[in-house]
Protein backbone atom coordinates (compact mmCIF):
# COMPACT_ATOMS: atom_id res chain seq x y z
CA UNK A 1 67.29 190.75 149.56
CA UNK A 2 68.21 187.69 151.72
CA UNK A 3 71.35 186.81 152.55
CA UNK A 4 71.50 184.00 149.78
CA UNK A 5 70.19 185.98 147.07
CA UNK A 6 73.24 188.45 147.85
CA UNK A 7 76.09 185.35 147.22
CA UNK A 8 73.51 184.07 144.34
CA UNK A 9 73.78 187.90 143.08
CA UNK A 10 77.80 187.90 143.55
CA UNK A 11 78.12 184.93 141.92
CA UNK A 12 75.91 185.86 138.77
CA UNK A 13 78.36 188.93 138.65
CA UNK A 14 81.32 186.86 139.52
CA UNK A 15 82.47 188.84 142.62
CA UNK A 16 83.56 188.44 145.69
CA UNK A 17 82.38 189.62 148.57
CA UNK A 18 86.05 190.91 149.56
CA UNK A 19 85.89 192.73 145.97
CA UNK A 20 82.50 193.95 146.44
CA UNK A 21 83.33 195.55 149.47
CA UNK A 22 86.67 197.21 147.95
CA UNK A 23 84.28 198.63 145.60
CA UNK A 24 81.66 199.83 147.28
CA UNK A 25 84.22 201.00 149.81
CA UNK A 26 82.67 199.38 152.93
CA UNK A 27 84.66 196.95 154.85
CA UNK A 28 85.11 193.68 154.30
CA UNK A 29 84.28 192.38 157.88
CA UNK A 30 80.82 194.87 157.30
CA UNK A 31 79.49 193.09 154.33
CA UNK A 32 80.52 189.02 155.64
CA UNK A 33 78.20 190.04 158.75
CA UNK A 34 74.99 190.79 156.67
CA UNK A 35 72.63 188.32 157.08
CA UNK A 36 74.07 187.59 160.91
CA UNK A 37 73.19 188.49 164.05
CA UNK A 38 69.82 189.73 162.38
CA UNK A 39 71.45 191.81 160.24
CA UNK A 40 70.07 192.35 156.39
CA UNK A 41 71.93 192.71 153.37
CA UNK A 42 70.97 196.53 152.81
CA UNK A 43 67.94 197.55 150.39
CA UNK A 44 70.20 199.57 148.20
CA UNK A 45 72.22 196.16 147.02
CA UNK A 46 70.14 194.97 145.48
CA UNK A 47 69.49 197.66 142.66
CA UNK A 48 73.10 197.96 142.66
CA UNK A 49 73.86 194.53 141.96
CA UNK A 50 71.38 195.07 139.13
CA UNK A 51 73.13 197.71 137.11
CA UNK A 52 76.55 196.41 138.01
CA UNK A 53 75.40 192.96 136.18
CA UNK A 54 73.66 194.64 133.09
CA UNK A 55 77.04 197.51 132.82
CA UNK A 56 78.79 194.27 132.92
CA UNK A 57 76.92 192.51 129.97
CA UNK A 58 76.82 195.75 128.17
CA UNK A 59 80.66 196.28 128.76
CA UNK A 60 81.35 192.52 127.39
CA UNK A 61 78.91 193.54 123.62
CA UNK A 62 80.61 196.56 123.32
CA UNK A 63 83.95 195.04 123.33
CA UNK A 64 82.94 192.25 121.40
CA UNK A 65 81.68 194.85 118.56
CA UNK A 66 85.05 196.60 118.82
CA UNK A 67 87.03 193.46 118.03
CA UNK A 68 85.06 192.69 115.28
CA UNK A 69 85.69 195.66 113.34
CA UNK A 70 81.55 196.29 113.11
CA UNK A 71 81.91 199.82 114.27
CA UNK A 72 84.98 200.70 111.84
């Protein structure tokens, strides 16, 4: 995963990168230098970015269904 794809990612899930960091718990100052100095964003983001978009989606139906009584 490039660099851009990462911010493309965090923007899709509407993060920061200071939040992403607080809850991955890496620094802050760690994750702004990926994709400098020849660093790469790790391999592991990206699958994580994955599931923390689709637990998102899933969190958003799931309350939807709750306010609209479909599960009473």
């Amino acid at each position: 995963m490039s660099n851009d794809e990462f911010d493309a990612r965090l923007k899709e899930a509407k993060l920061t990168k200071k939040e992403f960091a607080r809850i991955v718990e890496m620094s802050y100052g760690g994750v702004v230098n990926w994709g400098r100095e020849q660093q790469t964003v790790p391999s592991w983001v990206e699958s994580w970015m994955k599931l923390y978009i689709e637990n998102r989606k899933f969190e958003s139906l799931k309350q939807s269904i709750k306010e609209s009584g479909a599960c009473s």
